[in-house]
N, C-alpha and C. Protein backbone atom coordinates (compact mmCIF):
# COMPACT_ATOMS: atom_id res chain seq x y z
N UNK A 1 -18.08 37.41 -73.28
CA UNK A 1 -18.41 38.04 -72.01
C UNK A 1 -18.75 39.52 -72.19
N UNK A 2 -17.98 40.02 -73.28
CA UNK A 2 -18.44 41.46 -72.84
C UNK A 2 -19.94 41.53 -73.62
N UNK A 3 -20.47 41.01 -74.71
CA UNK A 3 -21.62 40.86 -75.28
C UNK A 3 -22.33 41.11 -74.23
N UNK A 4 -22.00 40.18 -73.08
CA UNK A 4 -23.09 39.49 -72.00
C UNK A 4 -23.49 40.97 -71.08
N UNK A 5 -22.40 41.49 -70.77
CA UNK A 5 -22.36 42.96 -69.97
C UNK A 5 -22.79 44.06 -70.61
N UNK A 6 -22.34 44.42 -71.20
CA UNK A 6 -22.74 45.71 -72.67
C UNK A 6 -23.82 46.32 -72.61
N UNK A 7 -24.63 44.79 -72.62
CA UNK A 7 -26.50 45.24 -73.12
C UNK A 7 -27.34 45.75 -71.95
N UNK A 8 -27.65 46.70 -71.68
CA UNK A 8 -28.67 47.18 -70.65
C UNK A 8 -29.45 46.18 -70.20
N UNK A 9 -29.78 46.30 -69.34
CA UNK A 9 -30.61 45.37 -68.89
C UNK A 9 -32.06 45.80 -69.07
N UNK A 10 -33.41 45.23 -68.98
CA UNK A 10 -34.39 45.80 -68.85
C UNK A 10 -34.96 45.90 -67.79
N UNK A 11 -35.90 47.76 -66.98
CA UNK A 11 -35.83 47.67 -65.70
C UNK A 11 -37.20 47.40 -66.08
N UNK A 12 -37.95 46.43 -65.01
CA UNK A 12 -38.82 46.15 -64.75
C UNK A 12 -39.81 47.06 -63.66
N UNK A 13 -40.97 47.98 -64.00
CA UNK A 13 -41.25 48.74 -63.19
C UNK A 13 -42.56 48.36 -62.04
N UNK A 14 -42.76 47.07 -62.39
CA UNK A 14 -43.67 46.62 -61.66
C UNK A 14 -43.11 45.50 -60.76
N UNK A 15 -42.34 46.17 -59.76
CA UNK A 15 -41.47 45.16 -59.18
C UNK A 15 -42.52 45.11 -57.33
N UNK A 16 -43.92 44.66 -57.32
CA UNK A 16 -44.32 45.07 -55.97
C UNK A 16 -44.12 43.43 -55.64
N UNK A 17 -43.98 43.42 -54.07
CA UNK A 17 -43.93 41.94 -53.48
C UNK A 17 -45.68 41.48 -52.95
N UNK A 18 -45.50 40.73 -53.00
CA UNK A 18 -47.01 39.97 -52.81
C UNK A 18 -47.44 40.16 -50.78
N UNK A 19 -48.99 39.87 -50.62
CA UNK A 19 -48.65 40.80 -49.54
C UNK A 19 -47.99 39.36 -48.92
N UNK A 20 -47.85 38.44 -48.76
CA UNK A 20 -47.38 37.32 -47.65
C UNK A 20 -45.89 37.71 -47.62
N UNK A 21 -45.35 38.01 -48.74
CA UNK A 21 -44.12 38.68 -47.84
C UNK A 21 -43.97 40.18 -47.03
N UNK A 22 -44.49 40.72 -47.31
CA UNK A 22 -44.88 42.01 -46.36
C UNK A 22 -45.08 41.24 -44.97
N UNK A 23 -46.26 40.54 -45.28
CA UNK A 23 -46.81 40.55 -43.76
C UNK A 23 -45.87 39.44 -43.05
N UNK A 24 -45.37 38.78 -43.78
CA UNK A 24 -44.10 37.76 -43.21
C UNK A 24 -42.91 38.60 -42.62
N UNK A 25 -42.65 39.79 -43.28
CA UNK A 25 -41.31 40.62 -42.85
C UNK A 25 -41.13 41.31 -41.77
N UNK A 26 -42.61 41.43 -41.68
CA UNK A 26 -43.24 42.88 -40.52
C UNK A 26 -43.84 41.73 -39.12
N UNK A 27 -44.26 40.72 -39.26
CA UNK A 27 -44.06 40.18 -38.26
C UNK A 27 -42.33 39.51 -37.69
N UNK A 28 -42.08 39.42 -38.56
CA UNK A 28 -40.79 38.91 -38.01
C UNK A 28 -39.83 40.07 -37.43
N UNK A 29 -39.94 41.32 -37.83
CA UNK A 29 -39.42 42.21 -37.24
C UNK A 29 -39.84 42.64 -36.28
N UNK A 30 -41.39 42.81 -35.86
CA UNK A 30 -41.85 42.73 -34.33
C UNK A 30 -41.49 41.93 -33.87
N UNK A 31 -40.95 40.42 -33.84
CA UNK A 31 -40.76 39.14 -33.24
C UNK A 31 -39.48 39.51 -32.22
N UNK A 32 -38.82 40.42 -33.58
CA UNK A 32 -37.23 40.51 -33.22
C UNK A 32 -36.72 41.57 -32.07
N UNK A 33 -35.78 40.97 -31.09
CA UNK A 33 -35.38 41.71 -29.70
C UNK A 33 -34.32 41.93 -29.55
N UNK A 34 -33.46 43.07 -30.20
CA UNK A 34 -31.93 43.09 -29.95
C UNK A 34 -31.48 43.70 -28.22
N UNK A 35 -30.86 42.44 -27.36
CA UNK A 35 -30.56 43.11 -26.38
C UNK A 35 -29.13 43.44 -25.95
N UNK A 36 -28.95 44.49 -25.75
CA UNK A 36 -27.74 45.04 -25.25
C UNK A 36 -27.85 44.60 -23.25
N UNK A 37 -25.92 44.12 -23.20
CA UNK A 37 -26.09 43.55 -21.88
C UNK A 37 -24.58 43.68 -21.88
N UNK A 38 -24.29 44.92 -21.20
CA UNK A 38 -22.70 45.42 -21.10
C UNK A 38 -22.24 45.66 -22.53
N UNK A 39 -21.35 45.07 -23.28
CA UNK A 39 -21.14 45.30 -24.47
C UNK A 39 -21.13 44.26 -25.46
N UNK A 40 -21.90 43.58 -24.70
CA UNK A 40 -22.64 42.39 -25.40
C UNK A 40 -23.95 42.76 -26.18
N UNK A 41 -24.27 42.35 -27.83
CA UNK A 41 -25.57 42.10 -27.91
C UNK A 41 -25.95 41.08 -28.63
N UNK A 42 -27.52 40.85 -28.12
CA UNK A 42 -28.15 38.99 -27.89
C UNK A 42 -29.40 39.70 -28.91
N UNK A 43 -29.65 38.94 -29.76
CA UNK A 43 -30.98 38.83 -30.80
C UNK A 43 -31.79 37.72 -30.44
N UNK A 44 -33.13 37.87 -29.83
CA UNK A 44 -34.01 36.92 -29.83
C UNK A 44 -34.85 37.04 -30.71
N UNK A 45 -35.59 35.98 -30.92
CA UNK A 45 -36.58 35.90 -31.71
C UNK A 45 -37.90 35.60 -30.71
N UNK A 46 -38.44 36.07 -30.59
CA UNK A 46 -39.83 35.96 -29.78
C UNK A 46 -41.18 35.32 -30.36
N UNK A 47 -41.33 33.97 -30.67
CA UNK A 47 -42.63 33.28 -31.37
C UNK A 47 -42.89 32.57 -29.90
């Protein structure tokens, strides 16, 4: 185990996401409606 930990890892610097998850994330966060209602809050999703 400690072998396993020890060794640095290698950072990978080309870490970009493809655009369908972008554009998947960013619509779903416009979708999203947090409502406050007394001290209640309700998350809709709006599709």
């Amino acid at each position: 185990m400690e072998k396993i930990y020890s060794n640095a890892t290698p950072k990978n610097e080309n870490l970009k996401p493809k655009d369908e998850t972008i554009s998947f994330l960013l619509n779903y966060s416009k979708a999203l409606r947090v409502i406050d209602y007394n001290k209640l809050k309700f998350e809709a999703l709006l599709n």
